[in-house]
C-alpha atoms as a PDB file:
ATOM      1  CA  UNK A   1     -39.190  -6.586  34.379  1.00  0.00           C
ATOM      2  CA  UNK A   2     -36.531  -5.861  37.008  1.00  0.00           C
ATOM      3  CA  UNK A   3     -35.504  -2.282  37.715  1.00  0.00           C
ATOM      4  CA  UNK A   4     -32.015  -0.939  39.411  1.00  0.00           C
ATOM      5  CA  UNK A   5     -31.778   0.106  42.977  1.00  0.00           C
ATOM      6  CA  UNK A   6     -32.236   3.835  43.375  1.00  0.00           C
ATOM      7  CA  UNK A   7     -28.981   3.123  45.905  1.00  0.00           C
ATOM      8  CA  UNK A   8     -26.996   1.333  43.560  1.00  0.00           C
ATOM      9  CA  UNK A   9     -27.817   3.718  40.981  1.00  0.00           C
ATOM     10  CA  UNK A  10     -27.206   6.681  42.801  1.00  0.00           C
ATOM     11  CA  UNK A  11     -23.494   5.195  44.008  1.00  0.00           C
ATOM     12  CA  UNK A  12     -22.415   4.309  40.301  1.00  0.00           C
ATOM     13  CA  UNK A  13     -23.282   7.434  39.608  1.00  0.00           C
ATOM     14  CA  UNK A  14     -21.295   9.305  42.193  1.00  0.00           C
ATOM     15  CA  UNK A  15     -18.490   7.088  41.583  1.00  0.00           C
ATOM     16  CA  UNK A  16     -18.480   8.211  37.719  1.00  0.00           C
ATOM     17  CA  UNK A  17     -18.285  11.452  38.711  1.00  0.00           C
ATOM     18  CA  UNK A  18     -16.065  11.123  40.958  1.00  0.00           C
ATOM     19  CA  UNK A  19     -13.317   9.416  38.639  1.00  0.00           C
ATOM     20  CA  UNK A  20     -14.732  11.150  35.462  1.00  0.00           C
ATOM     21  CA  UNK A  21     -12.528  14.464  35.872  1.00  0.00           C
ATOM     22  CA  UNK A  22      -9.580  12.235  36.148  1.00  0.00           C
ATOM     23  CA  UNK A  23     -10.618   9.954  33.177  1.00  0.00           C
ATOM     24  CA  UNK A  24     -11.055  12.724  30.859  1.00  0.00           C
ATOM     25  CA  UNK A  25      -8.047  14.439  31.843  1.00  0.00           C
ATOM     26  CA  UNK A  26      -5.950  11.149  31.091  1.00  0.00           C
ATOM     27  CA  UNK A  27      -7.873  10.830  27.780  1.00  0.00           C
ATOM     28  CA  UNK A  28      -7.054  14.104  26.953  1.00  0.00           C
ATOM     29  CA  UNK A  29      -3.084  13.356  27.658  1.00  0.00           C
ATOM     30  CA  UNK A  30      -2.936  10.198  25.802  1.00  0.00           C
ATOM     31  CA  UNK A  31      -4.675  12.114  22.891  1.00  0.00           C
ATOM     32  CA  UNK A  32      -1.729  15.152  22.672  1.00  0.00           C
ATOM     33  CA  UNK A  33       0.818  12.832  23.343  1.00  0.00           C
ATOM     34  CA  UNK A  34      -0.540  10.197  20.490  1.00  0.00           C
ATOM     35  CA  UNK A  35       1.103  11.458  17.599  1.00  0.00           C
ATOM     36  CA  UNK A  36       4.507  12.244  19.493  1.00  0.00           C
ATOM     37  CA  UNK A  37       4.929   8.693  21.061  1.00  0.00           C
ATOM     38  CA  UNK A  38       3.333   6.670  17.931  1.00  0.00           C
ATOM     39  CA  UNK A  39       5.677   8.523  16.010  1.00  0.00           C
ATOM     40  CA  UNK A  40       8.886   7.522  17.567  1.00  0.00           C
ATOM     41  CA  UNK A  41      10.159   5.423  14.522  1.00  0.00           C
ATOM     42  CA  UNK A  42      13.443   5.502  13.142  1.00  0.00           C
ATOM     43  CA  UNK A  43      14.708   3.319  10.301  1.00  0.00           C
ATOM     44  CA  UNK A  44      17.963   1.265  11.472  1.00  0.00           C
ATOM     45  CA  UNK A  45      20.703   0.383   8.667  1.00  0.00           C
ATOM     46  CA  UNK A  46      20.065  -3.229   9.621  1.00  0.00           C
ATOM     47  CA  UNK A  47      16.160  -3.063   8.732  1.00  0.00           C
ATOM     48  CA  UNK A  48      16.782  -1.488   5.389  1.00  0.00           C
ATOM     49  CA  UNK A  49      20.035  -3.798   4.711  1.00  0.00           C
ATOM     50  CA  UNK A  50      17.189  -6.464   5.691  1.00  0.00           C
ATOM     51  CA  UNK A  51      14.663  -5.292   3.349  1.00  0.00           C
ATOM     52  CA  UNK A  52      16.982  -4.752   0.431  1.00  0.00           C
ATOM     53  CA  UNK A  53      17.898  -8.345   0.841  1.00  0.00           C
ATOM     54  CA  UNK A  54      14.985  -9.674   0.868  1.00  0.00           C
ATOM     55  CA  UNK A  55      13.887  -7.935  -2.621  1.00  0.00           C
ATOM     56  CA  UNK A  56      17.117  -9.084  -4.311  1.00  0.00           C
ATOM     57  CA  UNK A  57      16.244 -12.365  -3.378  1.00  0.00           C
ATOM     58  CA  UNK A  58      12.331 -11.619  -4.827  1.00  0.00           C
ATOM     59  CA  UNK A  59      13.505  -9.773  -7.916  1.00  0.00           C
ATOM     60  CA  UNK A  60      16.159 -12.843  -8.635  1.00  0.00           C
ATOM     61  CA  UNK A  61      13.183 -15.472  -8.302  1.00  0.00           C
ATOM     62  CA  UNK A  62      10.537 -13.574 -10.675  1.00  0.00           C
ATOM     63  CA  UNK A  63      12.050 -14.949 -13.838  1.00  0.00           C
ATOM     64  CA  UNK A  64      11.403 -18.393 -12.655  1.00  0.00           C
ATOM     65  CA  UNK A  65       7.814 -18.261 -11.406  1.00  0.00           C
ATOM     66  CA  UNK A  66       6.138 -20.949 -13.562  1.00  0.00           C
ATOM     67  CA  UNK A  67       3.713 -18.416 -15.475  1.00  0.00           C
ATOM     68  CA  UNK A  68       4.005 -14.584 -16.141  1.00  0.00           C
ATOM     69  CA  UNK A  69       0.419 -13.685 -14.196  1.00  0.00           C
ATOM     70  CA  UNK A  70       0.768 -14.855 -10.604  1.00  0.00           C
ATOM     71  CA  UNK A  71      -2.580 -16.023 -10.783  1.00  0.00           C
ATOM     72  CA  UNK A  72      -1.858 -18.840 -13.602  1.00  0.00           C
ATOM     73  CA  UNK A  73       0.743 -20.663 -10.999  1.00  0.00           C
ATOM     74  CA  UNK A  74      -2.372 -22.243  -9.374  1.00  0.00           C
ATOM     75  CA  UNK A  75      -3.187 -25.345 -10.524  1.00  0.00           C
ATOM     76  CA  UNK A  76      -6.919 -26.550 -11.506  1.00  0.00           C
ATOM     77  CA  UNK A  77      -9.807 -25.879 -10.636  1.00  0.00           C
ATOM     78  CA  UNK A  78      -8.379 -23.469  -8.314  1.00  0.00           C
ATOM     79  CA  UNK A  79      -6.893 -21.277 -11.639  1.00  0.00           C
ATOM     80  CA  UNK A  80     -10.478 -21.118 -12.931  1.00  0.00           C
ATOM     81  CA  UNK A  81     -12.148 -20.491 -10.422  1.00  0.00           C
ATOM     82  CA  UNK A  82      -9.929 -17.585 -10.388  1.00  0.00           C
ATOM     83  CA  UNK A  83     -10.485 -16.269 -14.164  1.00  0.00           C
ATOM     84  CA  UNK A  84     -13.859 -17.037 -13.429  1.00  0.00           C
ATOM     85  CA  UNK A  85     -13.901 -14.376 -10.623  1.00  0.00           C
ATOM     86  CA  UNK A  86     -11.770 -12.071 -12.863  1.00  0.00           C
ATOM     87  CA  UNK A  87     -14.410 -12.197 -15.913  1.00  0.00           C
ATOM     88  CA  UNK A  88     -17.169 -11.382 -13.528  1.00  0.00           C
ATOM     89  CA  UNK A  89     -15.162  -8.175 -12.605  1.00  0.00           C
ATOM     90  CA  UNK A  90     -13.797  -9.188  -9.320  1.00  0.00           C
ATOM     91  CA  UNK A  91     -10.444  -8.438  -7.919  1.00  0.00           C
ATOM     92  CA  UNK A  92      -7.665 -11.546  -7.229  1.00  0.00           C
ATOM     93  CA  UNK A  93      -5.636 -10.798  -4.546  1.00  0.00           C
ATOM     94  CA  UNK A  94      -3.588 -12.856  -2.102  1.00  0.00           C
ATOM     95  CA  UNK A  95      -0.305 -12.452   0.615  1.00  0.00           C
ATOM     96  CA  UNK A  96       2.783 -13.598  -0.477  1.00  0.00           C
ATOM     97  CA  UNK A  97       4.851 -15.522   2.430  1.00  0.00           C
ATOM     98  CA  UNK A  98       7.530 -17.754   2.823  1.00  0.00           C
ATOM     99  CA  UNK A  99       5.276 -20.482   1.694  1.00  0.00           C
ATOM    100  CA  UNK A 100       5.055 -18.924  -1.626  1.00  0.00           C
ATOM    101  CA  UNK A 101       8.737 -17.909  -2.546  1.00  0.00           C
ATOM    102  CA  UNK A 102      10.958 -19.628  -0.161  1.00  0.00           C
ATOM    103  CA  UNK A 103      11.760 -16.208   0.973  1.00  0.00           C
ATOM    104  CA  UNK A 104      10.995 -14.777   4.629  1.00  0.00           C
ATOM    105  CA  UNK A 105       9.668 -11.725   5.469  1.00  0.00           C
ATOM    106  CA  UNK A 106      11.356 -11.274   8.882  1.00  0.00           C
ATOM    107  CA  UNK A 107      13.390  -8.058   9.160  1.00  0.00           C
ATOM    108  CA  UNK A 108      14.316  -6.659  12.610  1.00  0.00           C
ATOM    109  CA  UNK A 109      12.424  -3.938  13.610  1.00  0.00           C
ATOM    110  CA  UNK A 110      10.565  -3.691  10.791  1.00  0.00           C
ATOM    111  CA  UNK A 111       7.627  -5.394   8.877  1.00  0.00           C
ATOM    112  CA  UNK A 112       7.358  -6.568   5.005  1.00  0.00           C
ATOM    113  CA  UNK A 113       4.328  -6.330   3.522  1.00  0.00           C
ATOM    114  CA  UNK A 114       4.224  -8.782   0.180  1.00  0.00           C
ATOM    115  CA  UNK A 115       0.947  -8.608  -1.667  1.00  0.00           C
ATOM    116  CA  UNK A 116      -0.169  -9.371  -5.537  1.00  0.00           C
ATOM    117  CA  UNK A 117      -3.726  -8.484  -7.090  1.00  0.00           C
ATOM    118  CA  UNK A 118      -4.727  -8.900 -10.500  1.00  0.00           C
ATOM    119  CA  UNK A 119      -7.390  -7.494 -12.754  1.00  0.00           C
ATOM    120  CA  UNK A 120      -9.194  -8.027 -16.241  1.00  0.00           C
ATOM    121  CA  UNK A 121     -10.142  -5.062 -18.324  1.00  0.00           C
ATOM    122  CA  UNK A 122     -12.400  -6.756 -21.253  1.00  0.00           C
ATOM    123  CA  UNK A 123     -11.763  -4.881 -24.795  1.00  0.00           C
ATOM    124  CA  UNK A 124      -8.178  -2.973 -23.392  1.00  0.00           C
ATOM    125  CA  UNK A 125      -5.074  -3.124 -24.922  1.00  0.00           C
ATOM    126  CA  UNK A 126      -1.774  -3.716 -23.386  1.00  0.00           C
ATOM    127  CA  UNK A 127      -1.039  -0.280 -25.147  1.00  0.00           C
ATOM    128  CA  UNK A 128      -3.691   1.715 -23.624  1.00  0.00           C
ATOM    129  CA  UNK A 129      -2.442   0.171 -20.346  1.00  0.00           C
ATOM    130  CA  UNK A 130       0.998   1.587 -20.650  1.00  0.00           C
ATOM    131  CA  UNK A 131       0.077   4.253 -21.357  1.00  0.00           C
ATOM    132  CA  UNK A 132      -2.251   5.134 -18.546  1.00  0.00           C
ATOM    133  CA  UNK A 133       0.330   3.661 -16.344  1.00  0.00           C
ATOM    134  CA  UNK A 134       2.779   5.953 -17.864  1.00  0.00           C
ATOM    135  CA  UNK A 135       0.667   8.837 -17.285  1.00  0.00           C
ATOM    136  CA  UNK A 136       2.309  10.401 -14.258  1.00  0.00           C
ATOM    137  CA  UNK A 137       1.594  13.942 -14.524  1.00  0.00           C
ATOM    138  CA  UNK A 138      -2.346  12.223 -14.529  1.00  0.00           C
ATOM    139  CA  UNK A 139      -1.494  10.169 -11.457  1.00  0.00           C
ATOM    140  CA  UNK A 140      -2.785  12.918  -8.876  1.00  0.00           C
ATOM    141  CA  UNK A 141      -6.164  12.967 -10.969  1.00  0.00           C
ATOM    142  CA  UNK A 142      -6.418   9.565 -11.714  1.00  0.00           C
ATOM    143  CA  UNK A 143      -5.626   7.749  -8.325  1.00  0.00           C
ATOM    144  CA  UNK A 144      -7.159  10.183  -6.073  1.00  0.00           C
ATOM    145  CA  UNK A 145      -7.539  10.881  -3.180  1.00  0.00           C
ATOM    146  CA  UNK A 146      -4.502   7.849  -2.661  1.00  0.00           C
ATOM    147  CA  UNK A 147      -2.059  10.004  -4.922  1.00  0.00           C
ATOM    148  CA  UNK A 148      -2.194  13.697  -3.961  1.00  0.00           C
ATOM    149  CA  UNK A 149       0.353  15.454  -6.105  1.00  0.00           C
ATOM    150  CA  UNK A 150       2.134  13.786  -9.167  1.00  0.00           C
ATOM    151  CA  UNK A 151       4.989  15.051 -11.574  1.00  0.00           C
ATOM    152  CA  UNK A 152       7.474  13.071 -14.218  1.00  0.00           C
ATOM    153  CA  UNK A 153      10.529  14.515 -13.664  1.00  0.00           C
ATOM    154  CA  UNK A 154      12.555  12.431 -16.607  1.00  0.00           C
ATOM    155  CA  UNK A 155      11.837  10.306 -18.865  1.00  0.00           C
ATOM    156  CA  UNK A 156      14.430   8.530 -21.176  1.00  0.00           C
ATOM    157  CA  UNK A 157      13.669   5.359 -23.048  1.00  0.00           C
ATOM    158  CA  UNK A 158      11.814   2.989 -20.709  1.00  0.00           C
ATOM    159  CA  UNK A 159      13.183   4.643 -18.036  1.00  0.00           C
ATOM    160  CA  UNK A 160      10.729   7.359 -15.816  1.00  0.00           C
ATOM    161  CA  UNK A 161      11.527   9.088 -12.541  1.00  0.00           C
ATOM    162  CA  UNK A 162       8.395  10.656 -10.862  1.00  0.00           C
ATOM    163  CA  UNK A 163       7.547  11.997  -7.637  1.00  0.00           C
ATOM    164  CA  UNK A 164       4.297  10.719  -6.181  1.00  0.00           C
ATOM    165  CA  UNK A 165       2.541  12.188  -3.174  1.00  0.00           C
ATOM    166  CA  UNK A 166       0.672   9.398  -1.127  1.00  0.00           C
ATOM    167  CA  UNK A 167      -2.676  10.853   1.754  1.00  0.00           C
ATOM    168  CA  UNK A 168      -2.956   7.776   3.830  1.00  0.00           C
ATOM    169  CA  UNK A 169      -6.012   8.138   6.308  1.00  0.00           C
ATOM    170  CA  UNK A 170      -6.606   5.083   8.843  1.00  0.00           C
ATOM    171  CA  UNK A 171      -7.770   7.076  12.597  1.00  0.00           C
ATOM    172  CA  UNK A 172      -5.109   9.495  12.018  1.00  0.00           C
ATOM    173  CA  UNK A 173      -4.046  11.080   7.631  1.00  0.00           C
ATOM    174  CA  UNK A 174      -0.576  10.156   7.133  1.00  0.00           C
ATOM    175  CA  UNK A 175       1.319  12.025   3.752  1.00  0.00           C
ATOM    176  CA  UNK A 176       4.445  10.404   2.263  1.00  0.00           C
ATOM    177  CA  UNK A 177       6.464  12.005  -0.354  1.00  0.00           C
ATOM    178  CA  UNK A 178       8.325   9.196  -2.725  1.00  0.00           C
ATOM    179  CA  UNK A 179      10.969   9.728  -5.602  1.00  0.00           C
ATOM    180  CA  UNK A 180      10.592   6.710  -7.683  1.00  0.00           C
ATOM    181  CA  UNK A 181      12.036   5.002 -10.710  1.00  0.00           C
ATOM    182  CA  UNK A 182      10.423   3.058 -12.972  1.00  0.00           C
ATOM    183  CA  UNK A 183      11.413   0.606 -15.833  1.00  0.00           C
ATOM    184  CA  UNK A 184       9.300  -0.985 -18.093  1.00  0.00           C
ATOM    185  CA  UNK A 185      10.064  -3.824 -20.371  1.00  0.00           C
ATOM    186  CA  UNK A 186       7.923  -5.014 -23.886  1.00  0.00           C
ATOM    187  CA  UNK A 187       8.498  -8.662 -23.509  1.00  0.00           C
ATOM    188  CA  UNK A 188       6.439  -8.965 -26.349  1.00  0.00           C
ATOM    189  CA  UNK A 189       3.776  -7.649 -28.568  1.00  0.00           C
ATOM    190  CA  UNK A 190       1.028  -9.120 -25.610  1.00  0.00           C
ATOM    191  CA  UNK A 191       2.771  -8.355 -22.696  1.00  0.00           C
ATOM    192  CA  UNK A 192       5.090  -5.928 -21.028  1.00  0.00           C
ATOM    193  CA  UNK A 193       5.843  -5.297 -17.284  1.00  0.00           C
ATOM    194  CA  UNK A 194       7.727  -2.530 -15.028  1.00  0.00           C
ATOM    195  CA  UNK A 195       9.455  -2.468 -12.335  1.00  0.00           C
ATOM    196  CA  UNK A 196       9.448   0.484  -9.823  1.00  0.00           C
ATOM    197  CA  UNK A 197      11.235   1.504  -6.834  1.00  0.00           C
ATOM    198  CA  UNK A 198      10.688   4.227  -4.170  1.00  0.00           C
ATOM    199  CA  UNK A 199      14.086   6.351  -4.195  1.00  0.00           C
ATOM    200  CA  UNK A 200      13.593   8.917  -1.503  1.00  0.00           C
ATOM    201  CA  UNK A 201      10.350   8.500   0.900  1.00  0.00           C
ATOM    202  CA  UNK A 202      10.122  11.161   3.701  1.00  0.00           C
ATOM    203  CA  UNK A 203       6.703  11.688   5.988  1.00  0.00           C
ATOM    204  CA  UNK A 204       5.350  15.155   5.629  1.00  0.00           C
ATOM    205  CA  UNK A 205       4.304  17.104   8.318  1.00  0.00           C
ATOM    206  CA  UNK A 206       1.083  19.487   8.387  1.00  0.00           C
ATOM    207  CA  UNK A 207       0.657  18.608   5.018  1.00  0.00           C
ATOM    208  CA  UNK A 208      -1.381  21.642   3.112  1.00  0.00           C
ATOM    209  CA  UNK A 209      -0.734  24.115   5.820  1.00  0.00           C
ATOM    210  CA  UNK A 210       1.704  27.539   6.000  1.00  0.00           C
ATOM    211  CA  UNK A 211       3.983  25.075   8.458  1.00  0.00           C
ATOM    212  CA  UNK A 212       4.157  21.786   5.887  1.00  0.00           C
ATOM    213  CA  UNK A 213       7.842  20.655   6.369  1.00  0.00           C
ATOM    214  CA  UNK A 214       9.501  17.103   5.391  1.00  0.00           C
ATOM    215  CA  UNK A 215      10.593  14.690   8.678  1.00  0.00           C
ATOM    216  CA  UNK A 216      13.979  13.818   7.915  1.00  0.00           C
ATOM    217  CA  UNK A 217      14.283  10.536   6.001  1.00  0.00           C
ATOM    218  CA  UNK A 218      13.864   7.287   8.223  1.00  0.00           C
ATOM    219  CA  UNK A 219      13.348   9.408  11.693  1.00  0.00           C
ATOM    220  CA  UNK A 220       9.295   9.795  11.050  1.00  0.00           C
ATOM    221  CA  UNK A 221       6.339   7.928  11.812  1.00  0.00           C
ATOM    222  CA  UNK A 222       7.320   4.666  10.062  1.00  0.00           C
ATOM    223  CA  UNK A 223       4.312   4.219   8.561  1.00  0.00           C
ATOM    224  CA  UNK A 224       6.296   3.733   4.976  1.00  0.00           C
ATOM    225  CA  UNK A 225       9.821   3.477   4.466  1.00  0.00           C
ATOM    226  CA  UNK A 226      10.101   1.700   1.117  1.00  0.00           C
ATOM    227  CA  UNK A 227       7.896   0.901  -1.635  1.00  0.00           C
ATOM    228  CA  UNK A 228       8.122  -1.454  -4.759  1.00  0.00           C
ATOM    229  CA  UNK A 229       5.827  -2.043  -7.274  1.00  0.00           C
ATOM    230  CA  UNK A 230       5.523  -4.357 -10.407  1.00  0.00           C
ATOM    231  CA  UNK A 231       3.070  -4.476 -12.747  1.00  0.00           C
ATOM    232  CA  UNK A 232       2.357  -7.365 -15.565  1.00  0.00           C
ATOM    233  CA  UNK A 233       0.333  -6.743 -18.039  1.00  0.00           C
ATOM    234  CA  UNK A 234      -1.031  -9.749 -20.869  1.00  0.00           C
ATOM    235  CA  UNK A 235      -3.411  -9.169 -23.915  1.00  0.00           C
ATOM    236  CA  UNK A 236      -5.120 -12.279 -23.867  1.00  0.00           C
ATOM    237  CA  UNK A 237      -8.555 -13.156 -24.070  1.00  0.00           C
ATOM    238  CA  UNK A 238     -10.741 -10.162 -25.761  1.00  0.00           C
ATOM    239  CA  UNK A 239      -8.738  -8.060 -22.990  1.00  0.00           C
ATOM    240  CA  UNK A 240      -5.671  -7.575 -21.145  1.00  0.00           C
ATOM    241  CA  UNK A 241      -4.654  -9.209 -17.333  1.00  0.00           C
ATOM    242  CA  UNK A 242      -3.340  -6.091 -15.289  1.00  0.00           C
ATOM    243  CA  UNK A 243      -1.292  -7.800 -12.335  1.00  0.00           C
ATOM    244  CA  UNK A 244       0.047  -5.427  -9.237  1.00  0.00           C
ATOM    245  CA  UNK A 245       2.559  -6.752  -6.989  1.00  0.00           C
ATOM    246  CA  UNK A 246       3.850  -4.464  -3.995  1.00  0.00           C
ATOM    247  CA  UNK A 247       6.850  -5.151  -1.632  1.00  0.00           C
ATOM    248  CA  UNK A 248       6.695  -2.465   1.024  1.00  0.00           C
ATOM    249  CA  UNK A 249       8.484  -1.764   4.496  1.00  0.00           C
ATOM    250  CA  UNK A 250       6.959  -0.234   7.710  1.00  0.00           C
ATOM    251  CA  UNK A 251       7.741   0.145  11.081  1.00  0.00           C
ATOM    252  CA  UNK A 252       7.157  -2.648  13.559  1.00  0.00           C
ATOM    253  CA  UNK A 253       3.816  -2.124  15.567  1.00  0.00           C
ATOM    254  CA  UNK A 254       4.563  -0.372  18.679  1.00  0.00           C
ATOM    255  CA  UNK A 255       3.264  -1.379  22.228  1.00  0.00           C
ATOM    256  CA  UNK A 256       0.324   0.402  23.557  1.00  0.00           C
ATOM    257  CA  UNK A 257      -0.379   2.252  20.116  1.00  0.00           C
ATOM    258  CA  UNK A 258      -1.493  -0.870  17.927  1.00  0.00           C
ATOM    259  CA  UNK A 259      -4.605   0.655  17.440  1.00  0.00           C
ATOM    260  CA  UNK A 260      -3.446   3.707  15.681  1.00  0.00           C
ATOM    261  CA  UNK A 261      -0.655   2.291  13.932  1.00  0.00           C
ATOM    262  CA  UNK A 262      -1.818  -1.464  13.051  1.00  0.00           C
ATOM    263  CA  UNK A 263      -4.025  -0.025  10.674  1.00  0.00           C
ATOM    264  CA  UNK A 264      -1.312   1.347   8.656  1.00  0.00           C
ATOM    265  CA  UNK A 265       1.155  -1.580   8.703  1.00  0.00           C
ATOM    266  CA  UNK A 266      -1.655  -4.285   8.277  1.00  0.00           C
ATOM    267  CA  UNK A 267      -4.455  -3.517   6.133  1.00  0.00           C
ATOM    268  CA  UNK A 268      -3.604  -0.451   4.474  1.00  0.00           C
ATOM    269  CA  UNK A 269      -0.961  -2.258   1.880  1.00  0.00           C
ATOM    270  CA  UNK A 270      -4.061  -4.431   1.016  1.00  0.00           C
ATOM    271  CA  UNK A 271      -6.370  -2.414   0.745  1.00  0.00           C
ATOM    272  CA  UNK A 272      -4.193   0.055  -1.336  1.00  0.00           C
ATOM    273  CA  UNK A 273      -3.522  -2.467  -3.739  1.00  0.00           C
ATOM    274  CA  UNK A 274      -7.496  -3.106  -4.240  1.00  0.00           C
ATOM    275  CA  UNK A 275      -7.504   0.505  -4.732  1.00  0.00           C
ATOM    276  CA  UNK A 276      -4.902   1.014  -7.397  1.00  0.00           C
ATOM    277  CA  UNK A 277      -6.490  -2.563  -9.232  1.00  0.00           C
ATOM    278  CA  UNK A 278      -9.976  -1.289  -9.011  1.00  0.00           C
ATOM    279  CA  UNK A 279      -9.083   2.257 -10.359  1.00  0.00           C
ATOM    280  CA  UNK A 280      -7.270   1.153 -13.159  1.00  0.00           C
ATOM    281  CA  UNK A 281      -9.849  -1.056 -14.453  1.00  0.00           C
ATOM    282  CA  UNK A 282     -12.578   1.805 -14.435  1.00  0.00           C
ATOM    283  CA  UNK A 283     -10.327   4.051 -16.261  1.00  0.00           C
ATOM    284  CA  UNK A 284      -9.205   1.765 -18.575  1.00  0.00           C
ATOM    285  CA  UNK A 285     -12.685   0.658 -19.453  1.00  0.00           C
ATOM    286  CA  UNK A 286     -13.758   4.593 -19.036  1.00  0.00           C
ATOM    287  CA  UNK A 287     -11.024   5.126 -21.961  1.00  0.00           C
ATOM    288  CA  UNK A 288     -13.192   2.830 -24.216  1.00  0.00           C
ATOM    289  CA  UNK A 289     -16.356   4.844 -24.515  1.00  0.00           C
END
């Protein structure tokens, strides 16, 4: 077995200590000056004009998709081996790009995250479904640790406005407050869907501490500016298809900080959706027993 020269070993070492008061002192700068520099984000009128546009043109093309669920567009065997999946309890989710809609995502200095997921609850109702999704003073409870605080603040008809209170934690805890509105739709006695959009979304600074305050709108951390949901919802099958679709806008990922923010902008929107699927199926089937 070959050993390291005592020389060698003795250099490297004085060279580490050498450089390592310097290192740690540059490590230590980068760290304090993190949040300040990562957080330089403001939202420009063109990027939100941008985004807007792009979910009119979404929103105009949803009563023409071929089937209500998103997963029933696929053709065979590629549509059962997706129900297939579904029975067995898993989750269906894909990206939706250009490919998809006809649609691009490009905004300028920003970044559109399109994703769809759906979900099979065996022995659920499309009833019990709207009404859990209804639920918003439960939200907080329900969806935790995702959704922190929850509150209807109207509800008339279909119509609900709610504030929602997102914890975000990928290397660094991010906490958005959102207004929203929601409208939901009984297209039938099997099926219904909703359509929600963020109203207000401002970043929240030392959130849960004496000096919590609110960044002003669009000058934050960019890590969400808008957020739309829709859900679908079909009885079918000794059990109802729950189907999530979120359109949401970020910042652009900033040179030099990819690390802490591509987290955020990349796989969080995913892996919130899983979330949200995957939580609603266990408290729907919870509600059963």
């Amino acid at each position: 077995m070959s050993r390291s020269s005592p020389i060698l070993h003795t250099t490297g070492m004085r060279l580490l200590l050498r450089h390592l008061p310097a290192a740690l002192l540059l490590a230590t700068l980068l760290l304090a000056t993190m949040p300040a520099l990562a957080a330089a984000a403001d939202l420009q009128p063109r990027t939100a004009a941008a985004f807007d546009r792009y979910v009119q043109a979404i929103e105009a093309g949803m009563p023409k998709r071929t089937a209500f669920l998103w997963v029933d567009r696929a053709a065979e065997p590629a549509r059962r081996k997706a129900h297939d999946a579904l029975a067995r309890g898993e989750l269906f989710i894909e990206s939706i790009d250009r490919d998809d809609t006809g649609v691009s995502r490009d905004v300028p200095d920003g970044l559109v995250h399109h994703w769809i997921g759906t979900t099979f609850v065996p022995g659920a109702t499309v009833d019990t479904a709207l009404a859990l999704l209804q639920a918003y003073d439960r939200h907080a409870t329900i969806y935790a640790p995702a959704v922190s605080r929850s509150k209807l603040l109207s509800h008339e008809g279909q119509t609900f406005r709610m504030h929602l209170r997102f914890t975000m934690t990928r290397v660094i805890t991010v906490v958005v407050n959102t207004d929203n509105e929601a409208v939901f739709t009984r297209h039938a006695p099997d099926r219904a869907s909703s359509r929600i959009h963020s109203t207000r979304v401002a970043e929240v600074e030392n959130a849960g501490t004496a000096a919590e305050r609110e960044l002003p709108v669009g000058r934050d951390g960019g890590y969400l500016w808008r957020l739309n949901t829709y859900w679908r919802l079909l009885q079918k099958d000794d059990g109802v298809y729950v189907e999530c679709e979120s359109i949401t806008l970020t910042r652009d990922i900033p040179f030099g900080f990819g690390w802490v923010v591509r987290p955020f902008v990349t796989s969080l929107p995913k892996d919130s959706l899983a979330f949200t699927l995957e939580t609603t199926r266990k408290t729907l089937v919870a509600g059963k027993r």
